[in-house]
PDB file of N, CA and C in Angstrom:
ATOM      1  N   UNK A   1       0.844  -1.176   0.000  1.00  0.00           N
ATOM      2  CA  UNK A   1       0.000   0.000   0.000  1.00  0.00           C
ATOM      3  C   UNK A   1       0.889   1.239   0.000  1.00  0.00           C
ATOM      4  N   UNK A   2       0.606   1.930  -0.835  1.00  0.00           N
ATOM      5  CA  UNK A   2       1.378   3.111  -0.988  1.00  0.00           C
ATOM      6  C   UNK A   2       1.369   4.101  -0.067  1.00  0.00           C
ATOM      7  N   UNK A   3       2.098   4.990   0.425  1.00  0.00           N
ATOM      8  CA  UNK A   3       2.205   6.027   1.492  1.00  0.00           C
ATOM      9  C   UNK A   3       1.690   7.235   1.011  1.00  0.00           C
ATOM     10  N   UNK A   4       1.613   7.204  -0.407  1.00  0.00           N
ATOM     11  CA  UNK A   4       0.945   8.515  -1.006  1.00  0.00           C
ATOM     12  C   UNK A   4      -0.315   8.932  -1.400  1.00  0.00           C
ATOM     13  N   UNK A   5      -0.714   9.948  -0.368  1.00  0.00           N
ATOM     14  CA  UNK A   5      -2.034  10.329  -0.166  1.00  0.00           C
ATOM     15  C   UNK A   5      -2.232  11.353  -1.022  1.00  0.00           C
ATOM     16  N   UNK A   6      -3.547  11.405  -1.491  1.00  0.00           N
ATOM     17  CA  UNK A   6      -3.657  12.693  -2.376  1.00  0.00           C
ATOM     18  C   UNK A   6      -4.114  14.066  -1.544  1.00  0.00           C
ATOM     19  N   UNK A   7      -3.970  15.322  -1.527  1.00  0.00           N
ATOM     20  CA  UNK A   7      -4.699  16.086  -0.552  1.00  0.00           C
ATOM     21  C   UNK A   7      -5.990  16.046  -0.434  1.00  0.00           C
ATOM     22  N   UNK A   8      -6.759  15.247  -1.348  1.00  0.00           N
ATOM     23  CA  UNK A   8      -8.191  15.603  -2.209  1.00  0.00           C
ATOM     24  C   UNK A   8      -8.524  14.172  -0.811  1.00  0.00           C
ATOM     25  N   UNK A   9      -8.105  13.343  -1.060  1.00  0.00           N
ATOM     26  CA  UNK A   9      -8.300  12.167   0.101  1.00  0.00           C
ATOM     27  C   UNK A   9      -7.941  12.294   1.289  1.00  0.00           C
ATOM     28  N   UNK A  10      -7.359  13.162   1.901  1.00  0.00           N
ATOM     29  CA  UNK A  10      -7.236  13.536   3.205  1.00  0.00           C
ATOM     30  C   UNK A  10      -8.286  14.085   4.085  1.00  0.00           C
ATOM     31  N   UNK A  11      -8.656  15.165   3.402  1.00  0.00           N
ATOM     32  CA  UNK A  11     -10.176  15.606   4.345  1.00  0.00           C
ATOM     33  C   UNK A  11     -11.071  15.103   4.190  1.00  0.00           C
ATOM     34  N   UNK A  12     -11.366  13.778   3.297  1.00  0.00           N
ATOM     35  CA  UNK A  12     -12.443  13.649   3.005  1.00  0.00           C
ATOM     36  C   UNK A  12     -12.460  12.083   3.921  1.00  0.00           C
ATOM     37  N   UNK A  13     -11.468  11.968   4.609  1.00  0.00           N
ATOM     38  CA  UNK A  13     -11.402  10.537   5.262  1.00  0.00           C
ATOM     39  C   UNK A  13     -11.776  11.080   6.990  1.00  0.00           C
ATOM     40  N   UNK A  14     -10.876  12.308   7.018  1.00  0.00           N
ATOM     41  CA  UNK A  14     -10.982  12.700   8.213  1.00  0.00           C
ATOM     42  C   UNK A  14     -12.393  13.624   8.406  1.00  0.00           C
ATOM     43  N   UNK A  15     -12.842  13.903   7.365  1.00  0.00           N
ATOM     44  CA  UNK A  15     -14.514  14.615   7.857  1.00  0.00           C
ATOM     45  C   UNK A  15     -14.123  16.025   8.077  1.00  0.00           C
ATOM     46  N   UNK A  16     -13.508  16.650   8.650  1.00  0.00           N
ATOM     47  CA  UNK A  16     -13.618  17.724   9.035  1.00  0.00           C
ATOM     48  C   UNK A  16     -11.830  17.765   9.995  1.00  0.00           C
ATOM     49  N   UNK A  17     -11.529  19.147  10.402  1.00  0.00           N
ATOM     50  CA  UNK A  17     -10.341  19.298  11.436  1.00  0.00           C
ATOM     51  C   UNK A  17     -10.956  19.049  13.254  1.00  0.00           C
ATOM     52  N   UNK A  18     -10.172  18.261  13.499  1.00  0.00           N
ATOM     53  CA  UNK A  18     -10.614  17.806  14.938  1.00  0.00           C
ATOM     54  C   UNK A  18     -10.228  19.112  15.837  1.00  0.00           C
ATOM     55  N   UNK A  19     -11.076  19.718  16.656  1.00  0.00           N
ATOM     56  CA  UNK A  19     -10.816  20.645  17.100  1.00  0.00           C
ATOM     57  C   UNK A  19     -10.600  20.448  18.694  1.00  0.00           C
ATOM     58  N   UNK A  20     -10.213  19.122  19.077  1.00  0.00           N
ATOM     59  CA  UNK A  20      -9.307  18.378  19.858  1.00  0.00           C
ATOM     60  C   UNK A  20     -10.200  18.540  21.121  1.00  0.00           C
ATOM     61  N   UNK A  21     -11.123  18.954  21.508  1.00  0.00           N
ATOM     62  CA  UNK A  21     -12.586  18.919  22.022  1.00  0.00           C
ATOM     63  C   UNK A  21     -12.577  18.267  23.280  1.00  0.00           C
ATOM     64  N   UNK A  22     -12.486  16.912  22.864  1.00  0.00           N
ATOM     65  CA  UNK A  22     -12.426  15.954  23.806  1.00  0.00           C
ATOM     66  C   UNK A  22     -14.068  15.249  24.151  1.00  0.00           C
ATOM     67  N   UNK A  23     -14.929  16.010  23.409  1.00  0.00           N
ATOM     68  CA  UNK A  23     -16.499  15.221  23.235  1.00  0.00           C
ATOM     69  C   UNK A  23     -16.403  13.805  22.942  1.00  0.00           C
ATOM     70  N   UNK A  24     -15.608  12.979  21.621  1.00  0.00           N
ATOM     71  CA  UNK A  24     -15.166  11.672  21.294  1.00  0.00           C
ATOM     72  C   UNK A  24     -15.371  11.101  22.264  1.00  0.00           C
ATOM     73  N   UNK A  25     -13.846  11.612  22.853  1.00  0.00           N
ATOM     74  CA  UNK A  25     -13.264  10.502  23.978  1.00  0.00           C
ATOM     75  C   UNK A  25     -14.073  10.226  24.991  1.00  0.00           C
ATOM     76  N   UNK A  26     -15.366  11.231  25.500  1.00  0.00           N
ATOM     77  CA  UNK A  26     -16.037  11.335  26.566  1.00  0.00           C
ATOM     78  C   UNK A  26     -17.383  10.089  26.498  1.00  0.00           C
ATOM     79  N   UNK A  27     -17.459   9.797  24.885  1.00  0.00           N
ATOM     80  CA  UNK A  27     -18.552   9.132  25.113  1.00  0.00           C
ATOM     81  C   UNK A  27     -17.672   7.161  24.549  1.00  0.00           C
ATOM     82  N   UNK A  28     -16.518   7.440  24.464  1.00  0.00           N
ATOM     83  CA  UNK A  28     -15.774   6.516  24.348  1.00  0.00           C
ATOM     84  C   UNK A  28     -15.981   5.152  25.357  1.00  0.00           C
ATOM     85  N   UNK A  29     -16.523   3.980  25.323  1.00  0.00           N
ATOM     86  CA  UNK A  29     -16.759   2.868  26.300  1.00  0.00           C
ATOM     87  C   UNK A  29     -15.076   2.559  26.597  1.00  0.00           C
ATOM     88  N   UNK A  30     -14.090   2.558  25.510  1.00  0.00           N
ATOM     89  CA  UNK A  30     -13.125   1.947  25.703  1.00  0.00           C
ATOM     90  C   UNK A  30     -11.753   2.949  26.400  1.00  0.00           C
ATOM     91  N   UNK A  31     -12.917   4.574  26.570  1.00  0.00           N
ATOM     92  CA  UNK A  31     -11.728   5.137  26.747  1.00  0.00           C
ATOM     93  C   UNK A  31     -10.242   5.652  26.481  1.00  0.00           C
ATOM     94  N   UNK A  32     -10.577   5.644  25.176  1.00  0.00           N
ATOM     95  CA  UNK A  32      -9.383   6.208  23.506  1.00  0.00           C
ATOM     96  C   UNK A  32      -9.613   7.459  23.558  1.00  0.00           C
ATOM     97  N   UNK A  33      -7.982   8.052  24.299  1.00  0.00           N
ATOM     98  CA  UNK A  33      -7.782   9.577  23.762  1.00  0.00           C
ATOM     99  C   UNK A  33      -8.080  10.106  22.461  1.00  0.00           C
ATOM    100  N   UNK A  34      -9.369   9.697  21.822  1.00  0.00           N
ATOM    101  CA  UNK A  34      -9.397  10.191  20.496  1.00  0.00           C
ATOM    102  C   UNK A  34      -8.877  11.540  19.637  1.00  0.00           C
ATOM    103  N   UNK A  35      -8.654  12.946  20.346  1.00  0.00           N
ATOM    104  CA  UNK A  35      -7.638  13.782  19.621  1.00  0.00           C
ATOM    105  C   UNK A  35      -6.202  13.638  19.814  1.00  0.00           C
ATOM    106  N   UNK A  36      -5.641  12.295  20.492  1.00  0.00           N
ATOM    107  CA  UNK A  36      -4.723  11.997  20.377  1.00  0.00           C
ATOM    108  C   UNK A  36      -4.633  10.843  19.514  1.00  0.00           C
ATOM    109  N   UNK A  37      -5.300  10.428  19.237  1.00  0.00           N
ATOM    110  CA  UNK A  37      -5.303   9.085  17.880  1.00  0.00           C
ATOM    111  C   UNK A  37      -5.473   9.845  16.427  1.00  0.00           C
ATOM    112  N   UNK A  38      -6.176  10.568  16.348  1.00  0.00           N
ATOM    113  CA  UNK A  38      -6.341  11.685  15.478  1.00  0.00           C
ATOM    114  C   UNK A  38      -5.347  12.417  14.894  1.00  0.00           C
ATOM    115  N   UNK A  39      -4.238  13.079  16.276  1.00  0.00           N
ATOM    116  CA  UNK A  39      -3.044  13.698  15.653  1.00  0.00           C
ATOM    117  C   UNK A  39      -2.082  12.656  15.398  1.00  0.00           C
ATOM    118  N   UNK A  40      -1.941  11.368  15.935  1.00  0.00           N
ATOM    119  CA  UNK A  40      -0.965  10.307  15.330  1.00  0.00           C
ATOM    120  C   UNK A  40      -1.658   9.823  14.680  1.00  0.00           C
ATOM    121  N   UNK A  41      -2.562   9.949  13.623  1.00  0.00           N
ATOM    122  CA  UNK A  41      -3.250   9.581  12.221  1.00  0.00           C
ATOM    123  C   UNK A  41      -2.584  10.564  11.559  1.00  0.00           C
ATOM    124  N   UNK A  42      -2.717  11.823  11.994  1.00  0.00           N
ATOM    125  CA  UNK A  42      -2.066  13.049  10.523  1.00  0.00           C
ATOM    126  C   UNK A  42      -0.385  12.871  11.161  1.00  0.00           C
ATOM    127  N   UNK A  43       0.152  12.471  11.678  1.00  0.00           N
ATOM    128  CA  UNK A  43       1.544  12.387  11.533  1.00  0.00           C
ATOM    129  C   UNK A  43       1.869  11.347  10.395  1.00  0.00           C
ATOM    130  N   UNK A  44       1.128   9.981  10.729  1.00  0.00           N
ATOM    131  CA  UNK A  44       1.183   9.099  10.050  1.00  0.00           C
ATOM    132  C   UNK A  44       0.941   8.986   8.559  1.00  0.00           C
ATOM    133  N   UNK A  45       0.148  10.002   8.191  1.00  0.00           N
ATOM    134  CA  UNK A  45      -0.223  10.422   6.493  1.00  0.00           C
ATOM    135  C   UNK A  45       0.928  11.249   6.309  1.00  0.00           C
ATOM    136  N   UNK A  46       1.361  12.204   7.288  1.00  0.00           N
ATOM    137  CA  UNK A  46       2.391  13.050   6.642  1.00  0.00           C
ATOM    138  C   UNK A  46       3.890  11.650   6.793  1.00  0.00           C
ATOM    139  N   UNK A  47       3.841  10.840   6.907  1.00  0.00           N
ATOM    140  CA  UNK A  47       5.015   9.656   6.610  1.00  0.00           C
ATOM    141  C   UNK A  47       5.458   9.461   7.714  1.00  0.00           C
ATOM    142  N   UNK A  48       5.352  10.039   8.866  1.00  0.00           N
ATOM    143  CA  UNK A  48       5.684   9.766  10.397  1.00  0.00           C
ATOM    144  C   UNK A  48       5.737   7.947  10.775  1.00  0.00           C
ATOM    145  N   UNK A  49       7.514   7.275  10.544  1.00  0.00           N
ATOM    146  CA  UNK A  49       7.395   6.077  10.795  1.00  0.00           C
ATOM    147  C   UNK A  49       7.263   5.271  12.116  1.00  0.00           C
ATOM    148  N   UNK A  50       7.183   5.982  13.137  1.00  0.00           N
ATOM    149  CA  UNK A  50       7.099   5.617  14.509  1.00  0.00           C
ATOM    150  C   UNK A  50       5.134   5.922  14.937  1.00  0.00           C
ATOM    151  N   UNK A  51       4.308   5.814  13.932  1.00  0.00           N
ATOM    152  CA  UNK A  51       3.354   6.036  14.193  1.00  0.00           C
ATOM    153  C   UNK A  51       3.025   4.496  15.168  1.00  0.00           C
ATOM    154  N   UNK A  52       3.235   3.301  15.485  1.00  0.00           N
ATOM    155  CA  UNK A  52       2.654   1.951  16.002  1.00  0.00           C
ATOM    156  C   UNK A  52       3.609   1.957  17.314  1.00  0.00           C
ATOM    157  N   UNK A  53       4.674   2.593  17.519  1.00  0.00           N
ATOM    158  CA  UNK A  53       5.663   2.818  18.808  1.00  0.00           C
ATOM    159  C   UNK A  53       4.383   3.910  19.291  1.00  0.00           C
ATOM    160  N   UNK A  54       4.196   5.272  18.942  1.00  0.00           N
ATOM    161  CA  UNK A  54       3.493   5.953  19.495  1.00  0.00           C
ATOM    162  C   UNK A  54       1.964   5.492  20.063  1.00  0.00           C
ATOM    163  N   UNK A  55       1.245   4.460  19.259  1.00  0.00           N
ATOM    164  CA  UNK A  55      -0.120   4.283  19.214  1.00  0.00           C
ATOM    165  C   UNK A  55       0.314   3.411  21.115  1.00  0.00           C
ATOM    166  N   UNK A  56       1.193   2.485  20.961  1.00  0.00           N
ATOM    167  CA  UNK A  56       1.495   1.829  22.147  1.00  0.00           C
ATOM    168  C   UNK A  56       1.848   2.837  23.467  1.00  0.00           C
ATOM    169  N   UNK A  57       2.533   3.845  22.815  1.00  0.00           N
ATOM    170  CA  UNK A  57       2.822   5.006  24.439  1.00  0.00           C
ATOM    171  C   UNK A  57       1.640   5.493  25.211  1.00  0.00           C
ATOM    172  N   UNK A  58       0.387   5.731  24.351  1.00  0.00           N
ATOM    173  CA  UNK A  58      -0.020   6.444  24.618  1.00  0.00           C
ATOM    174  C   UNK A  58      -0.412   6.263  26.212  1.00  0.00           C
ATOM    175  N   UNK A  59      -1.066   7.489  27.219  1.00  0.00           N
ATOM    176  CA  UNK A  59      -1.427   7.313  27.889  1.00  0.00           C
ATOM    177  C   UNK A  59      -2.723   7.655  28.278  1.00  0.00           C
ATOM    178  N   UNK A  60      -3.497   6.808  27.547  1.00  0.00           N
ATOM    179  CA  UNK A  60      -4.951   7.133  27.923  1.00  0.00           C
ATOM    180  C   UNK A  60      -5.014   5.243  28.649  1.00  0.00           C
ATOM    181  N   UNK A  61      -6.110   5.605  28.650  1.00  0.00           N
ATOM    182  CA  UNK A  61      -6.372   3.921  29.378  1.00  0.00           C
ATOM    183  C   UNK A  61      -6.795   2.983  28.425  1.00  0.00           C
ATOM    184  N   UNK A  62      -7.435   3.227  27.213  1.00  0.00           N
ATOM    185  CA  UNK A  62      -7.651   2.710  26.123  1.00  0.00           C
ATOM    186  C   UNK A  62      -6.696   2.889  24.977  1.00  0.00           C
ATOM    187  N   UNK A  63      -6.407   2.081  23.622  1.00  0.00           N
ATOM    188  CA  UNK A  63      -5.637   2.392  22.394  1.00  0.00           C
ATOM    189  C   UNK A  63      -6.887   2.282  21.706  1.00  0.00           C
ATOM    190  N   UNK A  64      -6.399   2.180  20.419  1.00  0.00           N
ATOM    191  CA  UNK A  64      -7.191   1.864  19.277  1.00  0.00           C
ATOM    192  C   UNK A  64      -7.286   0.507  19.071  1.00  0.00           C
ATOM    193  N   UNK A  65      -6.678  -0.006  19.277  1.00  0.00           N
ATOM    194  CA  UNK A  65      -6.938  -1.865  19.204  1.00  0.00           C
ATOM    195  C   UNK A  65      -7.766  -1.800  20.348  1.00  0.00           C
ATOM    196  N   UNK A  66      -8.169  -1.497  20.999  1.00  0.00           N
ATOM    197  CA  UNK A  66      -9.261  -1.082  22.194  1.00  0.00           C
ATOM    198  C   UNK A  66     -10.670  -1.118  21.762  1.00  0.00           C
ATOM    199  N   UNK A  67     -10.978  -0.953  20.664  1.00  0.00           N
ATOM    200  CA  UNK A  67     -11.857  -0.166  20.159  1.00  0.00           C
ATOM    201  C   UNK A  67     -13.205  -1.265  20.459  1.00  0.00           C
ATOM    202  N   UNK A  68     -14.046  -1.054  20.237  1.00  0.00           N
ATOM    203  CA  UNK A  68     -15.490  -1.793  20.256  1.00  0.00           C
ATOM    204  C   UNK A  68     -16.434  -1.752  19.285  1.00  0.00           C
ATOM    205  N   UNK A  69     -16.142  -0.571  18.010  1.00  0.00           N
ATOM    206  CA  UNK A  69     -16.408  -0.044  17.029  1.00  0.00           C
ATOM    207  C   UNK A  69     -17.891   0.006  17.040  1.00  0.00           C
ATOM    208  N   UNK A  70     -18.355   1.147  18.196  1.00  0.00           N
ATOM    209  CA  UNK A  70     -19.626   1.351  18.654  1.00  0.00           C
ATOM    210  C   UNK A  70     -20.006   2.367  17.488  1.00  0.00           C
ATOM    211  N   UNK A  71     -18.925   3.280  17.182  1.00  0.00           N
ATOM    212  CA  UNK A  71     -19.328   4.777  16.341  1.00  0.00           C
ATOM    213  C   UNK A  71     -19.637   5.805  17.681  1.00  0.00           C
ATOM    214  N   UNK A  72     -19.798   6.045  18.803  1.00  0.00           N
ATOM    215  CA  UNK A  72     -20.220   7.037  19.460  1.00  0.00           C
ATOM    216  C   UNK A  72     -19.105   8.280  19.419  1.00  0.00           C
ATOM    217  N   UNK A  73     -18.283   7.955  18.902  1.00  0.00           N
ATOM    218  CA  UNK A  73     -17.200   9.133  18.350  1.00  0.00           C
ATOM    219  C   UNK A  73     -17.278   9.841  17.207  1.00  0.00           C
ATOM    220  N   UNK A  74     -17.806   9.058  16.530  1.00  0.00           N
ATOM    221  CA  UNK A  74     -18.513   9.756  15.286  1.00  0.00           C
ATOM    222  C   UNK A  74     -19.735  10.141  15.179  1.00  0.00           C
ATOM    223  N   UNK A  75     -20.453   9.589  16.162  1.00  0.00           N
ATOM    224  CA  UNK A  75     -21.546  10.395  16.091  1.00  0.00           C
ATOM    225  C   UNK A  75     -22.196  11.405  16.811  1.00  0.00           C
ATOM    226  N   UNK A  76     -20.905  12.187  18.115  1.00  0.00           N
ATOM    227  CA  UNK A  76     -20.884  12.863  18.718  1.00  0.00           C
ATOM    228  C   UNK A  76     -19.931  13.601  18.107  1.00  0.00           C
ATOM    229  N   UNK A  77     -19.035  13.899  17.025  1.00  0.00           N
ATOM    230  CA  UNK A  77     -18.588  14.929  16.749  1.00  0.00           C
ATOM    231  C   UNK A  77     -19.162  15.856  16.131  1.00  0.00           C
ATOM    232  N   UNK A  78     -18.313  17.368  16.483  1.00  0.00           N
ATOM    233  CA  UNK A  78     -19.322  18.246  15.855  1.00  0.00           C
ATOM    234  C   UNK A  78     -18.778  18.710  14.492  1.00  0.00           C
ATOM    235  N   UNK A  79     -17.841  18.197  14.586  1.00  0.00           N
ATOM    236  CA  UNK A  79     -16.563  18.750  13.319  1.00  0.00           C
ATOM    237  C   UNK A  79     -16.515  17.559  12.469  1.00  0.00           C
ATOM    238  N   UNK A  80     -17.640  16.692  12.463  1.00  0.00           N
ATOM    239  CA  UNK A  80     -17.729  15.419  11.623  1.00  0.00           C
ATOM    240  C   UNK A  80     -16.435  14.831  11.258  1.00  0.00           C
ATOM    241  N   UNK A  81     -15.835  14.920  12.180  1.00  0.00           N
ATOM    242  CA  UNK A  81     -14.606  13.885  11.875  1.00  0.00           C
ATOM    243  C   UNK A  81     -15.154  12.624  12.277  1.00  0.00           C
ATOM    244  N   UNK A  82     -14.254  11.377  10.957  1.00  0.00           N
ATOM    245  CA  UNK A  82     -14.790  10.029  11.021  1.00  0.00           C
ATOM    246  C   UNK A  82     -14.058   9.372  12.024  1.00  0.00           C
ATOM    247  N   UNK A  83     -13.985   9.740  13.150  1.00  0.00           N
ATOM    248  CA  UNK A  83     -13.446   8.883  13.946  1.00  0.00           C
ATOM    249  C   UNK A  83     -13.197   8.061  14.234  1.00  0.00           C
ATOM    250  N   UNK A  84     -14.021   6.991  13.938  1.00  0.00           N
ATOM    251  CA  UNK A  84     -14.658   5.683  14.280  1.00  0.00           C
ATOM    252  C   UNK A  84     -14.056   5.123  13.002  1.00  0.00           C
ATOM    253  N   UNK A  85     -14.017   5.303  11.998  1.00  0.00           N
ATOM    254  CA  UNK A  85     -12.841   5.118  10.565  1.00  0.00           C
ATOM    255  C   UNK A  85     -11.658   5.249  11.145  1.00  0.00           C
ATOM    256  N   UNK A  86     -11.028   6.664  11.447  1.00  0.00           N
ATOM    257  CA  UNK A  86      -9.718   6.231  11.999  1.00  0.00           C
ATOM    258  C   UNK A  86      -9.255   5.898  13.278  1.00  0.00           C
ATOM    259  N   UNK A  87     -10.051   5.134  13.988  1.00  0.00           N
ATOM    260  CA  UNK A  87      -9.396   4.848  15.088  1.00  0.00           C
ATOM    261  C   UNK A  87      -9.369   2.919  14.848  1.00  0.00           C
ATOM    262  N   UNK A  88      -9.916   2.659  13.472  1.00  0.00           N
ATOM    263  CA  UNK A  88     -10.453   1.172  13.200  1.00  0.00           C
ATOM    264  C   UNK A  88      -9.505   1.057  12.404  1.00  0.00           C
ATOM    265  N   UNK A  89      -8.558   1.922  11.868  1.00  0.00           N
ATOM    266  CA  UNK A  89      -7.634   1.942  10.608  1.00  0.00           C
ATOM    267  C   UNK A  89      -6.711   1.769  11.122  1.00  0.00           C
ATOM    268  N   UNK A  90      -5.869   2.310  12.785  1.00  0.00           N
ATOM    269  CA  UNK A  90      -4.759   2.635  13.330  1.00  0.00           C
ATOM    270  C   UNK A  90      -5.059   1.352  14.016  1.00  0.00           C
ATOM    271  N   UNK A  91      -6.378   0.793  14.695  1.00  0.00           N
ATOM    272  CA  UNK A  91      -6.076  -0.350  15.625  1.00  0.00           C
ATOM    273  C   UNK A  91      -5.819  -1.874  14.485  1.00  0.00           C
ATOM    274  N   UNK A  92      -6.186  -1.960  13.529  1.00  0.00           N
ATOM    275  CA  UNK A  92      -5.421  -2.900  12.120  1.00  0.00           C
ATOM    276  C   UNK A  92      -4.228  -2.733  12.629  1.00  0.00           C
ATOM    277  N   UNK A  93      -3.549  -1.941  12.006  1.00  0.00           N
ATOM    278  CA  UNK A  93      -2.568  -1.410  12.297  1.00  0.00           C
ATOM    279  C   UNK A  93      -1.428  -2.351  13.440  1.00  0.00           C
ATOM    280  N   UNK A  94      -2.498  -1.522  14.458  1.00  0.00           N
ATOM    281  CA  UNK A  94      -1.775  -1.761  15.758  1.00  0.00           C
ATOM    282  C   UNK A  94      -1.834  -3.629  16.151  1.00  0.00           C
ATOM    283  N   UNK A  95      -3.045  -4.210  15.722  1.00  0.00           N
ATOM    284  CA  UNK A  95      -2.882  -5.738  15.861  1.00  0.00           C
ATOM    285  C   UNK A  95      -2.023  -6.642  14.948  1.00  0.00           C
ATOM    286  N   UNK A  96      -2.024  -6.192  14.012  1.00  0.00           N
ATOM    287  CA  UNK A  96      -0.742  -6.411  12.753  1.00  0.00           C
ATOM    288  C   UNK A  96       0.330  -6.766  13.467  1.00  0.00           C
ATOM    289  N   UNK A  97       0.910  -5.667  14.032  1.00  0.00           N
ATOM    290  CA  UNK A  97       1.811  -5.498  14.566  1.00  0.00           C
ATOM    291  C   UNK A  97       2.164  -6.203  15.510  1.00  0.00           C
ATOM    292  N   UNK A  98       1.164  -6.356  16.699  1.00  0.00           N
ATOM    293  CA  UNK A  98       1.597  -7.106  17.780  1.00  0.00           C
ATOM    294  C   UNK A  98       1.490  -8.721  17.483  1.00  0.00           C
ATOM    295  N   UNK A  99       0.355  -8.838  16.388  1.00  0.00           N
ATOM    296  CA  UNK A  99       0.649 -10.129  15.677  1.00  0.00           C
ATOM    297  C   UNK A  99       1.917 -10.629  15.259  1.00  0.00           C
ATOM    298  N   UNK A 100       2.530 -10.003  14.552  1.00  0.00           N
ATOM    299  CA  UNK A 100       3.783 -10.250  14.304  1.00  0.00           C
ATOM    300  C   UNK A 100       4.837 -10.206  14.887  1.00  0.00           C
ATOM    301  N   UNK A 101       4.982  -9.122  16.053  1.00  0.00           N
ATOM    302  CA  UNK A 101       5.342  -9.712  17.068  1.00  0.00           C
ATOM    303  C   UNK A 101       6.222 -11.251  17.643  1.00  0.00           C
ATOM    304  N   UNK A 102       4.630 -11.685  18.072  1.00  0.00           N
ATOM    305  CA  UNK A 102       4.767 -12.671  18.671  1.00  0.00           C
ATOM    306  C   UNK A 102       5.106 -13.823  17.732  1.00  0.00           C
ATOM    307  N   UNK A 103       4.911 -13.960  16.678  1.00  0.00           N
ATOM    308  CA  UNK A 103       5.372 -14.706  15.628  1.00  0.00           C
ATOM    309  C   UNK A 103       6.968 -14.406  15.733  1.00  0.00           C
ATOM    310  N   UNK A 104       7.351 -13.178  15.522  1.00  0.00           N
ATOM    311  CA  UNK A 104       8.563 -13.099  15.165  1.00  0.00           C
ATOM    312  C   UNK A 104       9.374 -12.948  16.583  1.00  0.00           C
ATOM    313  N   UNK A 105       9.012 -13.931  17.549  1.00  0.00           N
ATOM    314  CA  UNK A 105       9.511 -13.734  19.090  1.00  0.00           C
ATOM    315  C   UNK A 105       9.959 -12.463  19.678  1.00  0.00           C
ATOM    316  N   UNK A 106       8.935 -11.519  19.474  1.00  0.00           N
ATOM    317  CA  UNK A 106       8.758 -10.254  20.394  1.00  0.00           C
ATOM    318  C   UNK A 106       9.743  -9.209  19.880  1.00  0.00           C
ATOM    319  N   UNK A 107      10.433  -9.593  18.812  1.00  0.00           N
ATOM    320  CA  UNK A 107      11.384  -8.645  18.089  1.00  0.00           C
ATOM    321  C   UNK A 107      10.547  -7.204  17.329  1.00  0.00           C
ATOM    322  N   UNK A 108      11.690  -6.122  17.599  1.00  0.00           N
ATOM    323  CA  UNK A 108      10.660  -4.956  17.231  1.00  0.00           C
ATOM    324  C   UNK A 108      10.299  -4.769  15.757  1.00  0.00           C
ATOM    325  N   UNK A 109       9.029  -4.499  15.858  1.00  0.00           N
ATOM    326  CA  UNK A 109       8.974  -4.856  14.448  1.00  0.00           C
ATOM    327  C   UNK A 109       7.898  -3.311  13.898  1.00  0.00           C
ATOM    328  N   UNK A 110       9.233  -2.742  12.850  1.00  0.00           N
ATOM    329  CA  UNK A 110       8.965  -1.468  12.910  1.00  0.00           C
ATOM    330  C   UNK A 110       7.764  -1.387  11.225  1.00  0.00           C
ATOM    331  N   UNK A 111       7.144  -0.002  11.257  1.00  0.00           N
ATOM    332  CA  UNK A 111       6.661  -0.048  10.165  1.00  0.00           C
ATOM    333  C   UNK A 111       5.960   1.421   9.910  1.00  0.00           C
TER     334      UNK A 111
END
């Protein structure tokens, strides 16, 4: 999969600019800093390769592999960001990863 995004596909994935609110996260069951999954989504389009080291730092109590893929993040935003799209895109992502992992005996496995 290619790393190259068109600008024309960028806003139209993210809905709108997250205006970092914190409404998402509030109705979140799993408890995902969602304007922090959000800004390590646009690092990650701008080519940011430590985006799956970061998704793991975070410190909310939930990640995105967390997820329950209720939508109440998307359907409480007011800035129609698809939330619930990217927080389902980064937790792939993030199980990929730890999948392989353990396959590849816990070695870091960057991407």
């Amino acid at each position: 999969m290619s790393k190259t995004i068109s600008k024309q596909k960028v806003p139209a994935r993210t809905g709108g600019m997250c205006a970092s609110c914190g409404v998402c996260s509030s109705y979140c069951p799993a408890q995902i800093d969602i304007p922090a999954v959000i800004k390590i989504y646009r690092e990650y389009l701008a080519g940011d390769t430590q985006t799956l080291k970061k998704l793991d730092e975070m410190e909310s109590v939930g990640t995105p592999v967390d997820c329950i893929e209720c939508g109440a993040c998307s359907a409480r935003c007011a800035c129609g960001v698809d939330a619930a799209g990217i927080v389902r895109e980064l937790a792939m992502m993030q199980s990929c990863r730890r999948t392989l992992m353990v396959s590849c005996g816990r070695k870091e496995v960057g991407i």
